[in-house]
C-alpha atoms as a PDB file:
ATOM      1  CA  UNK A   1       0.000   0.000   0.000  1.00  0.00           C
ATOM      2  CA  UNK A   2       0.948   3.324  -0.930  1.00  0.00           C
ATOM      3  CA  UNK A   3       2.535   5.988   1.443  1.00  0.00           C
ATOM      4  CA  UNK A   4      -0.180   7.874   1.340  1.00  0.00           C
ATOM      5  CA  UNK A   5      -3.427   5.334   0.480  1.00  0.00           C
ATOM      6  CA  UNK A   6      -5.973   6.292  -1.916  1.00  0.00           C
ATOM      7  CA  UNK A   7      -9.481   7.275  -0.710  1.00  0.00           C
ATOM      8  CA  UNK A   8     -13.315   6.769  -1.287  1.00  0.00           C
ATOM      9  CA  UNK A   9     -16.154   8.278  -0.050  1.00  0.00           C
ATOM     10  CA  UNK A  10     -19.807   6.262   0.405  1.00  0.00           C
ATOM     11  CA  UNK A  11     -21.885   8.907   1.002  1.00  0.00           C
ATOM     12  CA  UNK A  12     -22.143  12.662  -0.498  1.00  0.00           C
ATOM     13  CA  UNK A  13     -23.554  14.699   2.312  1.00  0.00           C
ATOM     14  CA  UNK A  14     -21.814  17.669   4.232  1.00  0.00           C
ATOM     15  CA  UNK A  15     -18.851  15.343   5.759  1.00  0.00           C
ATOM     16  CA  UNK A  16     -18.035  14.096   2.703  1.00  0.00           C
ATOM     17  CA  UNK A  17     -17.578  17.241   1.076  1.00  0.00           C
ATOM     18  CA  UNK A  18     -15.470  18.795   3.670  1.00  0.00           C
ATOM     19  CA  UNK A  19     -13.590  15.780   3.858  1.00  0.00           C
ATOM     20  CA  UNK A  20     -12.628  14.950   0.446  1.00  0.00           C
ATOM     21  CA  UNK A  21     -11.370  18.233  -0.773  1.00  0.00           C
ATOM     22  CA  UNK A  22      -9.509  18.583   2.648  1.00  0.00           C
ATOM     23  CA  UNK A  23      -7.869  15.045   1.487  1.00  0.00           C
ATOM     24  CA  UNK A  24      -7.378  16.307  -1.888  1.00  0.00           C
ATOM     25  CA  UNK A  25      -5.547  19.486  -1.150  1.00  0.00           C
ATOM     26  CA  UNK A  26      -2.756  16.978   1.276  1.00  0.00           C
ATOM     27  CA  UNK A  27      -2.004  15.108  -1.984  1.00  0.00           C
ATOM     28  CA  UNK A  28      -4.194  11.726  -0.898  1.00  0.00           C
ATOM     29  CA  UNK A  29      -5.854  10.612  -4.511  1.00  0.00           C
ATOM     30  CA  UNK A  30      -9.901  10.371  -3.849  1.00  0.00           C
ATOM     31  CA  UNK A  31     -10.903   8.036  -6.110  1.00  0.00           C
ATOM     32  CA  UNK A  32     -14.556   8.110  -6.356  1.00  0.00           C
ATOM     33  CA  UNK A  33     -17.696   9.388  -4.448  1.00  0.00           C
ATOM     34  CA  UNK A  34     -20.547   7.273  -4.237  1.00  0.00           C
ATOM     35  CA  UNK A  35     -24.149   8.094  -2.996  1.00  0.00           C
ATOM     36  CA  UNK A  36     -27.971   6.686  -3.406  1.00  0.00           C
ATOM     37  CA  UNK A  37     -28.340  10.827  -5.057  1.00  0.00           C
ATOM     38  CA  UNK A  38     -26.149  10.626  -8.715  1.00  0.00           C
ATOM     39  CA  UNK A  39     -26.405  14.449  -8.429  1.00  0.00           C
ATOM     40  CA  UNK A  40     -24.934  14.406  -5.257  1.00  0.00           C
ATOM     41  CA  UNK A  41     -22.220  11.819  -5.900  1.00  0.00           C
ATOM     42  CA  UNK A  42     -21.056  14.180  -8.731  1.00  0.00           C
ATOM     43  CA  UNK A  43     -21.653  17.825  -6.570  1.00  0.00           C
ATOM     44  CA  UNK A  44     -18.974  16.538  -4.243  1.00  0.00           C
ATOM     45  CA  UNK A  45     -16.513  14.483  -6.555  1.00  0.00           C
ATOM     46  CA  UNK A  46     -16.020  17.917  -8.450  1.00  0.00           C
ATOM     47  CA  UNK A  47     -14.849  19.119  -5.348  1.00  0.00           C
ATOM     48  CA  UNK A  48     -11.824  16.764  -5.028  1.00  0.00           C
ATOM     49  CA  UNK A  49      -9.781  17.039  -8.369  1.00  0.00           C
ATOM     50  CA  UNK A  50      -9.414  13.720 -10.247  1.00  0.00           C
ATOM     51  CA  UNK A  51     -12.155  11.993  -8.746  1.00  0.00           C
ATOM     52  CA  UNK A  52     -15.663  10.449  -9.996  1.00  0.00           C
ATOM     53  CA  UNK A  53     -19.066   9.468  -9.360  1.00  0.00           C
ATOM     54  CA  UNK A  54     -19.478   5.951  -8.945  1.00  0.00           C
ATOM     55  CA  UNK A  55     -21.574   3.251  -7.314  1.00  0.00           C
ATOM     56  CA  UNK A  56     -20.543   2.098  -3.922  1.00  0.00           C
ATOM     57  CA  UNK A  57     -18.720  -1.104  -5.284  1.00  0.00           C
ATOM     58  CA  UNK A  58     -16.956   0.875  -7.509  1.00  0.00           C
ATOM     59  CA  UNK A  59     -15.653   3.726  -5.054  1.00  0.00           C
ATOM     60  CA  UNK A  60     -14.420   0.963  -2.744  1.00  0.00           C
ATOM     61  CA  UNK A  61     -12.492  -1.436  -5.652  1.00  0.00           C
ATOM     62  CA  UNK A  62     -10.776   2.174  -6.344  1.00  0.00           C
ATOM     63  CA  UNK A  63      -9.277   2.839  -3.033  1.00  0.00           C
ATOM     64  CA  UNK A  64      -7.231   1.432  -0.381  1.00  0.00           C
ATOM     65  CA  UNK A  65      -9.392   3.245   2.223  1.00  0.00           C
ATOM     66  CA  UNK A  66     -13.296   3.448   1.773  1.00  0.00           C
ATOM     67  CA  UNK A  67     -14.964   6.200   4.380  1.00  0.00           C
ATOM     68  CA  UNK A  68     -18.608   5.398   5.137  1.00  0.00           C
ATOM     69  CA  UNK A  69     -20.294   9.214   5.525  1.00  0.00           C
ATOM     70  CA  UNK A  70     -23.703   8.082   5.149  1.00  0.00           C
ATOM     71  CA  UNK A  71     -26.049   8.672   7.940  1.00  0.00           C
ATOM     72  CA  UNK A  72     -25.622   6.422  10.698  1.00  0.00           C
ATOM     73  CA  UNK A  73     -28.581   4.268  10.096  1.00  0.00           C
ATOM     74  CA  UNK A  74     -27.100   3.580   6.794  1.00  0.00           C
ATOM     75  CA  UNK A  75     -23.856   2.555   7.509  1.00  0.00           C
ATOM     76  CA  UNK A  76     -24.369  -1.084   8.770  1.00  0.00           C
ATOM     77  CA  UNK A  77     -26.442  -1.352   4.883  1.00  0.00           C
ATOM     78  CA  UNK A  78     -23.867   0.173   3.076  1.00  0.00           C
ATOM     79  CA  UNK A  79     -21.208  -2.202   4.952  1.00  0.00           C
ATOM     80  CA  UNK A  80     -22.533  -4.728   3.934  1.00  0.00           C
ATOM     81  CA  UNK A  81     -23.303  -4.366   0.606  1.00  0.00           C
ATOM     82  CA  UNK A  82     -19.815  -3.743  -0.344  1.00  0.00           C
ATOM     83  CA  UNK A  83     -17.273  -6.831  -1.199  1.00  0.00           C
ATOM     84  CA  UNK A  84     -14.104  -5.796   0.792  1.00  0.00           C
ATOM     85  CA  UNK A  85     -11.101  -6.783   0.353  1.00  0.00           C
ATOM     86  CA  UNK A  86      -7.983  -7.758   2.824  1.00  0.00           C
ATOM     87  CA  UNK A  87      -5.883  -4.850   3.862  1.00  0.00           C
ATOM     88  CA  UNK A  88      -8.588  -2.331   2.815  1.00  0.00           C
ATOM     89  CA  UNK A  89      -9.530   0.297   5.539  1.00  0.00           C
ATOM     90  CA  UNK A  90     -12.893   0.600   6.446  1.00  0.00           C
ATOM     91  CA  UNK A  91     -13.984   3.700   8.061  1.00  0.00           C
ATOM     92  CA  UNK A  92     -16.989   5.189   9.585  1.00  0.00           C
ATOM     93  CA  UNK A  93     -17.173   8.733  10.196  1.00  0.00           C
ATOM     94  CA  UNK A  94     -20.128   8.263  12.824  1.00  0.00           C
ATOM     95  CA  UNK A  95     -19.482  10.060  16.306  1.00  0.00           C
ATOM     96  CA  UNK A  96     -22.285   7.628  18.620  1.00  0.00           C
ATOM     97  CA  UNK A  97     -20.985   4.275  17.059  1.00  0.00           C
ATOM     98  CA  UNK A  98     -18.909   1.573  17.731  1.00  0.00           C
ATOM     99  CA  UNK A  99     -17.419  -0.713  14.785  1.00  0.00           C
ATOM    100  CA  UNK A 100     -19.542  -3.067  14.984  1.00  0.00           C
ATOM    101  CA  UNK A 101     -21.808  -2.180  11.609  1.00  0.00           C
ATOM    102  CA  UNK A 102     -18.195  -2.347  10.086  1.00  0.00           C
ATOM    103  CA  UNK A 103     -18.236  -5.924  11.138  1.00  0.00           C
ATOM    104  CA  UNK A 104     -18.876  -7.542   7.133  1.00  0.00           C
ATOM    105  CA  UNK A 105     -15.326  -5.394   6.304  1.00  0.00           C
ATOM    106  CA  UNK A 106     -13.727  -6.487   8.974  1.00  0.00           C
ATOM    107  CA  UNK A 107     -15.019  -9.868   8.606  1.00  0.00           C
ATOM    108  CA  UNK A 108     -13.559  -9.763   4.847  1.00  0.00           C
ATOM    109  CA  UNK A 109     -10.097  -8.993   6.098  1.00  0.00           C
ATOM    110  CA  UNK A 110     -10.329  -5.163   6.078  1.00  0.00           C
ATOM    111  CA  UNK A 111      -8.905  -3.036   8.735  1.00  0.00           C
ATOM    112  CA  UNK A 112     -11.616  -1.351  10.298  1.00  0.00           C
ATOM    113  CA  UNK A 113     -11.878   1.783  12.271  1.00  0.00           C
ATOM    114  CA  UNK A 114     -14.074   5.160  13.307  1.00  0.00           C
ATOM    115  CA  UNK A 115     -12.888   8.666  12.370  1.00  0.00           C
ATOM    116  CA  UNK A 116     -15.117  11.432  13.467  1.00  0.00           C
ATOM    117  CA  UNK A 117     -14.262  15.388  13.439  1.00  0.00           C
ATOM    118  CA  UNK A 118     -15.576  17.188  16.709  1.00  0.00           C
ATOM    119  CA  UNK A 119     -17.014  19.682  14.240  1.00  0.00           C
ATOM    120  CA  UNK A 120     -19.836  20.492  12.733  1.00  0.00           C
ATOM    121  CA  UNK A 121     -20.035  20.610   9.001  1.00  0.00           C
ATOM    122  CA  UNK A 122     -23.481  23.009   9.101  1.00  0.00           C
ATOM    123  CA  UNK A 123     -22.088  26.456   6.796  1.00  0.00           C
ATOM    124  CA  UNK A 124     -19.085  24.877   5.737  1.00  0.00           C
ATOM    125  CA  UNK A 125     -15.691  24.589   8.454  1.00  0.00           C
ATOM    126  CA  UNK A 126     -11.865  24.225   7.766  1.00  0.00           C
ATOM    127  CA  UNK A 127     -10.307  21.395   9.802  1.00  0.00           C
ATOM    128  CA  UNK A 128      -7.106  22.995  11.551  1.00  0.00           C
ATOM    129  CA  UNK A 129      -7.616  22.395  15.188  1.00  0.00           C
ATOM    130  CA  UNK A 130     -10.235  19.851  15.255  1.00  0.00           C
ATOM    131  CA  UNK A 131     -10.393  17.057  17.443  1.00  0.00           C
ATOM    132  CA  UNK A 132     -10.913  13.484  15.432  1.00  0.00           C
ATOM    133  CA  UNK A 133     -12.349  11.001  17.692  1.00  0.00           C
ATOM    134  CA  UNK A 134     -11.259   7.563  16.828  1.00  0.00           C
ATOM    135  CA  UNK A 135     -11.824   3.597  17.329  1.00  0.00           C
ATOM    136  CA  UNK A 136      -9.808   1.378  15.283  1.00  0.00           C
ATOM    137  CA  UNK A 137      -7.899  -1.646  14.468  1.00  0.00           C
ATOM    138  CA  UNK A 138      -5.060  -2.877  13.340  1.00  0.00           C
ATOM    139  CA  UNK A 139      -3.172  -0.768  10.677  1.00  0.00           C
ATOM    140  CA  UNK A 140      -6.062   1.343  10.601  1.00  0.00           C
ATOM    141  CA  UNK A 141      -5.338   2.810  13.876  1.00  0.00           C
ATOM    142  CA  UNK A 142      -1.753   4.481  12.996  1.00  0.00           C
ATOM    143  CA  UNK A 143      -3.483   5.369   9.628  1.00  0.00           C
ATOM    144  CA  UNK A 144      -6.148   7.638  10.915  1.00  0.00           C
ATOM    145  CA  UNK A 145      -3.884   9.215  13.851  1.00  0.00           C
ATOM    146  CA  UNK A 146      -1.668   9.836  11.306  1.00  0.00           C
ATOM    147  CA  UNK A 147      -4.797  11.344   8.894  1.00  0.00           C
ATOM    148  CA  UNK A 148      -5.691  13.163  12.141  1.00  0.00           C
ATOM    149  CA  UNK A 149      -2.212  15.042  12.168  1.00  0.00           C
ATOM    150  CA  UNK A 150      -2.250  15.386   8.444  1.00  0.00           C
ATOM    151  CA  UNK A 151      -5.822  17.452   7.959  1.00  0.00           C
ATOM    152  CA  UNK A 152      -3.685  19.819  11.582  1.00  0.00           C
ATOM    153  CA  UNK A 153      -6.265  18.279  14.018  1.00  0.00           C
ATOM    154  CA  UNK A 154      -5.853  16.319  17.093  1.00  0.00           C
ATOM    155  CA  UNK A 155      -6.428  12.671  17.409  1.00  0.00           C
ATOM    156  CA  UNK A 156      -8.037  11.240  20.289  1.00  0.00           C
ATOM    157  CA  UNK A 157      -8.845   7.641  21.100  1.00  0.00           C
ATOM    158  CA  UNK A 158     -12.403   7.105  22.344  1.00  0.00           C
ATOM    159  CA  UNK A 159     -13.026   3.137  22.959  1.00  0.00           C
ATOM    160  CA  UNK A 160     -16.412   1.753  22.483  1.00  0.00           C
ATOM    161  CA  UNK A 161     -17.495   2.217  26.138  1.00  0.00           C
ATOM    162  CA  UNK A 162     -17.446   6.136  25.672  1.00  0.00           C
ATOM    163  CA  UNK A 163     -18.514   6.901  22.382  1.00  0.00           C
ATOM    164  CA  UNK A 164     -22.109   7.517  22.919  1.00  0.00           C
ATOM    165  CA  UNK A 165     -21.595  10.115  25.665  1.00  0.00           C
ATOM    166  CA  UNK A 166     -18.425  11.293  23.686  1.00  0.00           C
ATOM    167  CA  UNK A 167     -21.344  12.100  20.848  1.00  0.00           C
ATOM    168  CA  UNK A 168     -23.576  13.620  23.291  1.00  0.00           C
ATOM    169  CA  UNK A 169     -20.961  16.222  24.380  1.00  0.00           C
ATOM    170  CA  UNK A 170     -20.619  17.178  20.778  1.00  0.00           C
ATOM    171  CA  UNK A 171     -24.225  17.488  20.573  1.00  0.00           C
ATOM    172  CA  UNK A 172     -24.532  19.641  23.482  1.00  0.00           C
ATOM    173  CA  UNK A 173     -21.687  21.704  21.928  1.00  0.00           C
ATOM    174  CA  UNK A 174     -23.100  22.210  18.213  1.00  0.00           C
ATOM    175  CA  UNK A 175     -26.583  21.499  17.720  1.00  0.00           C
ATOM    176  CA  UNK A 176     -28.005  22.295  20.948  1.00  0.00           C
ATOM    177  CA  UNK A 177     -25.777  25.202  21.807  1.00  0.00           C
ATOM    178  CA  UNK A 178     -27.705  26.606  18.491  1.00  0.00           C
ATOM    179  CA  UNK A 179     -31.427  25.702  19.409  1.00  0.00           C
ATOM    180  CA  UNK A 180     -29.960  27.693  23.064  1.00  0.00           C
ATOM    181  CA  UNK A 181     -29.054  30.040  20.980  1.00  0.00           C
ATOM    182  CA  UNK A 182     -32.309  30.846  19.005  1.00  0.00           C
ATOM    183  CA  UNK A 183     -34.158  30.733  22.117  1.00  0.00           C
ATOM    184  CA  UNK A 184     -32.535  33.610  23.474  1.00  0.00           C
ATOM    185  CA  UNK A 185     -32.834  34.715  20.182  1.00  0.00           C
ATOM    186  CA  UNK A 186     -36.711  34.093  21.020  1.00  0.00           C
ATOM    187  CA  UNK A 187     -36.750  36.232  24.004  1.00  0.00           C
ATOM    188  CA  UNK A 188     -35.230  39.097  22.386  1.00  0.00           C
ATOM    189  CA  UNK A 189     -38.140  39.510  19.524  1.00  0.00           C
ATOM    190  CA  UNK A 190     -40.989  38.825  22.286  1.00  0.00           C
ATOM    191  CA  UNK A 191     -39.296  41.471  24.009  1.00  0.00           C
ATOM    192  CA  UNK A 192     -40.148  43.526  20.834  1.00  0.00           C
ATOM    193  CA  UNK A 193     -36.685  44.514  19.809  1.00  0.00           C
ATOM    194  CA  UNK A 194     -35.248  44.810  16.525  1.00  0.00           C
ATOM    195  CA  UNK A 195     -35.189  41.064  15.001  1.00  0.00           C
ATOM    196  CA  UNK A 196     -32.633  42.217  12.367  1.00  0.00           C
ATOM    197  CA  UNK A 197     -30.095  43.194  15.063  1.00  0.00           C
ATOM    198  CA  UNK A 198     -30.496  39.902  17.013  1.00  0.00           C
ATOM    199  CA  UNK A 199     -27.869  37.862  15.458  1.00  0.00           C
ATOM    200  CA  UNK A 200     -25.439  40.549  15.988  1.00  0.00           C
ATOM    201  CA  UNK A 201     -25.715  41.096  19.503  1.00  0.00           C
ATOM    202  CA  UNK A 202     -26.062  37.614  20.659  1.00  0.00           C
ATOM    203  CA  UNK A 203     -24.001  36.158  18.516  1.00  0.00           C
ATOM    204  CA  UNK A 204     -21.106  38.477  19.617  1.00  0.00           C
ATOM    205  CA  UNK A 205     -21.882  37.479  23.635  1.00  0.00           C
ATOM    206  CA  UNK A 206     -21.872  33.841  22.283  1.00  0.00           C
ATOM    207  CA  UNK A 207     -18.267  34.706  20.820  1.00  0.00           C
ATOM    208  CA  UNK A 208     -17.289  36.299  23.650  1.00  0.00           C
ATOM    209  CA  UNK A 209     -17.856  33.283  26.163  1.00  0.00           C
ATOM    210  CA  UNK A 210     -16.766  30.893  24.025  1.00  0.00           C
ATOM    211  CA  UNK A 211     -13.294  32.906  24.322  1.00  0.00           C
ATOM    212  CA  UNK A 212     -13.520  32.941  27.643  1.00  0.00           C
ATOM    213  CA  UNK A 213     -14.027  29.387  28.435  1.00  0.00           C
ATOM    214  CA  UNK A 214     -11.511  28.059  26.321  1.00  0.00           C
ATOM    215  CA  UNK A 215      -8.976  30.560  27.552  1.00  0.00           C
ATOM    216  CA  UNK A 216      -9.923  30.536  31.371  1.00  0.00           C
ATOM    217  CA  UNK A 217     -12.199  27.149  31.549  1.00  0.00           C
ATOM    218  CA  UNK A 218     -16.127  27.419  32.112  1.00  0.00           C
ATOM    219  CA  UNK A 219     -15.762  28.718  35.620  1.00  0.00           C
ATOM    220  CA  UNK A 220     -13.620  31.328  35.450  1.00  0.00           C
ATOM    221  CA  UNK A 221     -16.273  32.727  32.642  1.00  0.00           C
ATOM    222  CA  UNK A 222     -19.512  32.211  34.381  1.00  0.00           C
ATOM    223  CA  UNK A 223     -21.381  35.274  34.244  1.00  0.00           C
ATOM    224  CA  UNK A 224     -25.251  35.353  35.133  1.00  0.00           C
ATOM    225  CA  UNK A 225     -27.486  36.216  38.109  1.00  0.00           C
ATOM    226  CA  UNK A 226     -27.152  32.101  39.397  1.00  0.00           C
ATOM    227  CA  UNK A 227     -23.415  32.583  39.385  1.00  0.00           C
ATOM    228  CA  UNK A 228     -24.181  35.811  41.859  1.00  0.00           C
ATOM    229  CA  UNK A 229     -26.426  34.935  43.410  1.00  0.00           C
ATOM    230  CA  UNK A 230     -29.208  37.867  42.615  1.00  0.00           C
ATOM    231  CA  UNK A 231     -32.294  35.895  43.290  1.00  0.00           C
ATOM    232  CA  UNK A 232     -34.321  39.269  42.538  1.00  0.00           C
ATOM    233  CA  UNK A 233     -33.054  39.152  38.988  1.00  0.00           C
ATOM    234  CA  UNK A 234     -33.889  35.685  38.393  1.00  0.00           C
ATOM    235  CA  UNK A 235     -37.903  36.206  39.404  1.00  0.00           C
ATOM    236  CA  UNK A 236     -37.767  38.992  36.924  1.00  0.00           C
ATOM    237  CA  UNK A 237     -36.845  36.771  34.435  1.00  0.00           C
ATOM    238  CA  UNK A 238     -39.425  34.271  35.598  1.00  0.00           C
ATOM    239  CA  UNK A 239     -42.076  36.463  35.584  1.00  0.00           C
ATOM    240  CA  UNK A 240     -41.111  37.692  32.361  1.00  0.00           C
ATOM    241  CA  UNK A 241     -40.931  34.536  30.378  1.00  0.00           C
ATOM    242  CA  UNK A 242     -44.082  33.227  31.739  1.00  0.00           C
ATOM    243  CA  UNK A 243     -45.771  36.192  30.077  1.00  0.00           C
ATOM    244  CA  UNK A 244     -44.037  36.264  27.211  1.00  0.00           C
ATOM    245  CA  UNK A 245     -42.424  33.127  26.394  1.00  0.00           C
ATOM    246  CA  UNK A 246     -43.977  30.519  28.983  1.00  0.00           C
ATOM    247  CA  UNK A 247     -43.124  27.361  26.808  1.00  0.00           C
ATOM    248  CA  UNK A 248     -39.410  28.526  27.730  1.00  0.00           C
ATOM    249  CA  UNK A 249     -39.796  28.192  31.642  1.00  0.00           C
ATOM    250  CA  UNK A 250     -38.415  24.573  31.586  1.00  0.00           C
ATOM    251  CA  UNK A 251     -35.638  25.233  29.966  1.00  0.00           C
ATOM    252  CA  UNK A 252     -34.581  28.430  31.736  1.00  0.00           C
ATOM    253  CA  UNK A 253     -35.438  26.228  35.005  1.00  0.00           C
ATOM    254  CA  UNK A 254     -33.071  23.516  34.375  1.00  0.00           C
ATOM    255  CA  UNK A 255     -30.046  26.176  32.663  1.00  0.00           C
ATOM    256  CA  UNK A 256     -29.794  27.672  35.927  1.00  0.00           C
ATOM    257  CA  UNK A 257     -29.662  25.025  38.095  1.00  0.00           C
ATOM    258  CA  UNK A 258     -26.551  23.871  36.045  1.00  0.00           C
ATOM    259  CA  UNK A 259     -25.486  27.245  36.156  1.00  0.00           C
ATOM    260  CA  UNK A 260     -25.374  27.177  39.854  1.00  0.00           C
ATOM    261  CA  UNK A 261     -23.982  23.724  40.060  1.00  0.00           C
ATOM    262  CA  UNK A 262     -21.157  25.308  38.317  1.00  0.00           C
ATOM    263  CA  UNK A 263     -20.971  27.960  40.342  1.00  0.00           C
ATOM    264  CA  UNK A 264     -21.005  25.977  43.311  1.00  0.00           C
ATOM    265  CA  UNK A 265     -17.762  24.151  41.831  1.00  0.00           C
ATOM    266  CA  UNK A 266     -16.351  27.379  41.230  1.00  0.00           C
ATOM    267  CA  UNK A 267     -16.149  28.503  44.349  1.00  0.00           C
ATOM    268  CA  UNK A 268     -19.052  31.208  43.615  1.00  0.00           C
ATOM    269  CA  UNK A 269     -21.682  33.546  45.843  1.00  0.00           C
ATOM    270  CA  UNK A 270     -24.387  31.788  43.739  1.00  0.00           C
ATOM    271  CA  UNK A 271     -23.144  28.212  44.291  1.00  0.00           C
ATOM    272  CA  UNK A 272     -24.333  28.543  48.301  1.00  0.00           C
ATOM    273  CA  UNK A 273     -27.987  29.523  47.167  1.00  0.00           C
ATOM    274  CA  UNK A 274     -30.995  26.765  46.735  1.00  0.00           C
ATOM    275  CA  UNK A 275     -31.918  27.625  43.741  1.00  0.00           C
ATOM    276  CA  UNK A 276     -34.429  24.730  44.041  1.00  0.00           C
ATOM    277  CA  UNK A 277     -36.327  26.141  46.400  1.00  0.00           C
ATOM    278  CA  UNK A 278     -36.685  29.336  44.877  1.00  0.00           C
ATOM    279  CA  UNK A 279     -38.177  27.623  42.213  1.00  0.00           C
ATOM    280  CA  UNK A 280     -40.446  25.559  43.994  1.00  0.00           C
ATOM    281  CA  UNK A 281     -41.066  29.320  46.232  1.00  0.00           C
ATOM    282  CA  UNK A 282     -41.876  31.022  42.853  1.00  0.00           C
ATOM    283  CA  UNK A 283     -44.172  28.327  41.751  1.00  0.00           C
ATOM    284  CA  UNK A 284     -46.460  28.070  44.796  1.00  0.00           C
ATOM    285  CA  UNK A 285     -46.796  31.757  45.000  1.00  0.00           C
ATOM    286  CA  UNK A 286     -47.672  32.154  41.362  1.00  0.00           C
ATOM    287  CA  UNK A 287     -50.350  29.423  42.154  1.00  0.00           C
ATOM    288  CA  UNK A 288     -51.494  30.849  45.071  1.00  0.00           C
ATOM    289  CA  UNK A 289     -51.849  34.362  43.227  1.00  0.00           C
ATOM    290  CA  UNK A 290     -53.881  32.595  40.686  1.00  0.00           C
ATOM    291  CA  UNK A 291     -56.098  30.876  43.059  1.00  0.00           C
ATOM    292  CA  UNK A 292     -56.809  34.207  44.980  1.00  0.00           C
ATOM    293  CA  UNK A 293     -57.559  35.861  41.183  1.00  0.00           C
END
């Protein structure tokens, strides 16, 4: 096998195309995209110089290693329907799983193995810096650590016992940091301010803290009326979102009493309050006031 093996991709969506360029622009030859969508077999193969649109059989008899960026409930199918051959890698790109849907490739020979950027792929991201989660076997361990360092990202092993909370933190970091997001982005239009300036101002704050935690860790940049303690503040909020965003109250419930677990660790005012009981306080009077209405 070459220095630098030749590469396939079996699936087209958003991994795939930051992947294969990324591969591409390293000097790795990508063979051949394949994908159930023709259209978007050929929208990413343009991307990578030299390669094609092909079926899946096809993409993996080109290539020494054959990544599987197809959702994950597609990947045990798409396994499978593939002839392997010995010495071939075989890797997912799935965060949550194990190898086990890679088990017909390994079963063939192959050399199997998980390679997932910490990253999301939503409006398009460069690589430098990410962290590539991996599982694998064999040859294809030193291959993907080394693929890791090659793309300037960090390889870290996560075994098969971790990987589903190992997903769930990148979850929490990506997708749900964004829904968090819009629903502050929620409060600020029932609020009745400018929508169009919305994305500017929190998205700068969100910038901001990000900074700050990675610089100074997620204590050091706690900010908030939980992390103070200002008990006043919070039933202003309370009182406010149950008027104009009441469908929020869970959430803003259970965000501050992580927040003041945190601060609690930290070493902060807000850490020494019980938060639970002002909850529970804010709740009974709210139903008493409603009875006596």
């Amino acid at each position: 096998m070459s220095e630098r093996p030749s590469a396939a991709f079996v699936g087209a969506g958003r991994v795939a195309g930051a992947l294969a360029p990324a591969l591409a622009r390293l000097g790795y030859r990508v063979a051949a995209v394949a994908s159930r969508s023709r259209e978007s077999a050929e929208r990413v193969a343009a991307l990578a110089p030299g390669s094609r649109a092909a079926t899946a059989q096809e993409a993996a008899d080109s290539a020494d290693a054959v990544f599987v960026t197809t959702s994950d409930g597609a990947i045990a199918d798409a396994a499978a329907g593939i002839a392997w051959r010995p010495g071939q890698f075989a890797v997912h790109c799935s965060g949550a799983l194990t190898l086990e849907p890679l088990q017909p490739a390994r079963a063939a020979g192959a050399s199997v193995g998980s390679w997932h950027p910490f990253q999301t792929f939503g409006g398009g991201a460069q690589l430098e810096g990410v962290t590539f989660g991996i599982e694998a076997e064999g040859d294809a361990l030193a291959f993907l650590e080394r693929l890791s360092e090659d793309v300037g990202g960090h390889a870290l092993r996560v075994p098969a016992s971790a990987r589903a909370l190992y997903h769930a933190a990148s979850v929490m970091s990506c997708g749900y940091l964004t829904t968090l997001l819009h629903e502050a982005r929620t409060l600020w239009v029932r609020a009745g301010l400018p929508p169009e300036q919305a994305a500017r101002a929190i998205g700068r704050l969100a910038r901001t803290t990000l900074a700050n935690i990675e610089s100074a860790g997620a204590g050091a940049a706690l900010t908030g009326p939980t992390s103070r303690g200002d008990a006043g503040t919070v039933r202003l909020h309370l009182e406010a979102a149950r008027a104009a965003a009441p469908e929020l109250l869970p959430l803003y419930r259970e965000i501050s009493l992580r927040s003041a677990e945190l601060a609690r660790e930290a070493g902060r005012p807000g850490g020494l309050m019980d938060w639970e009981a002002l909850f529970a306080e804010y709740e009974a009077d709210r139903k008493q006031g409603g009875a006596r209405g």
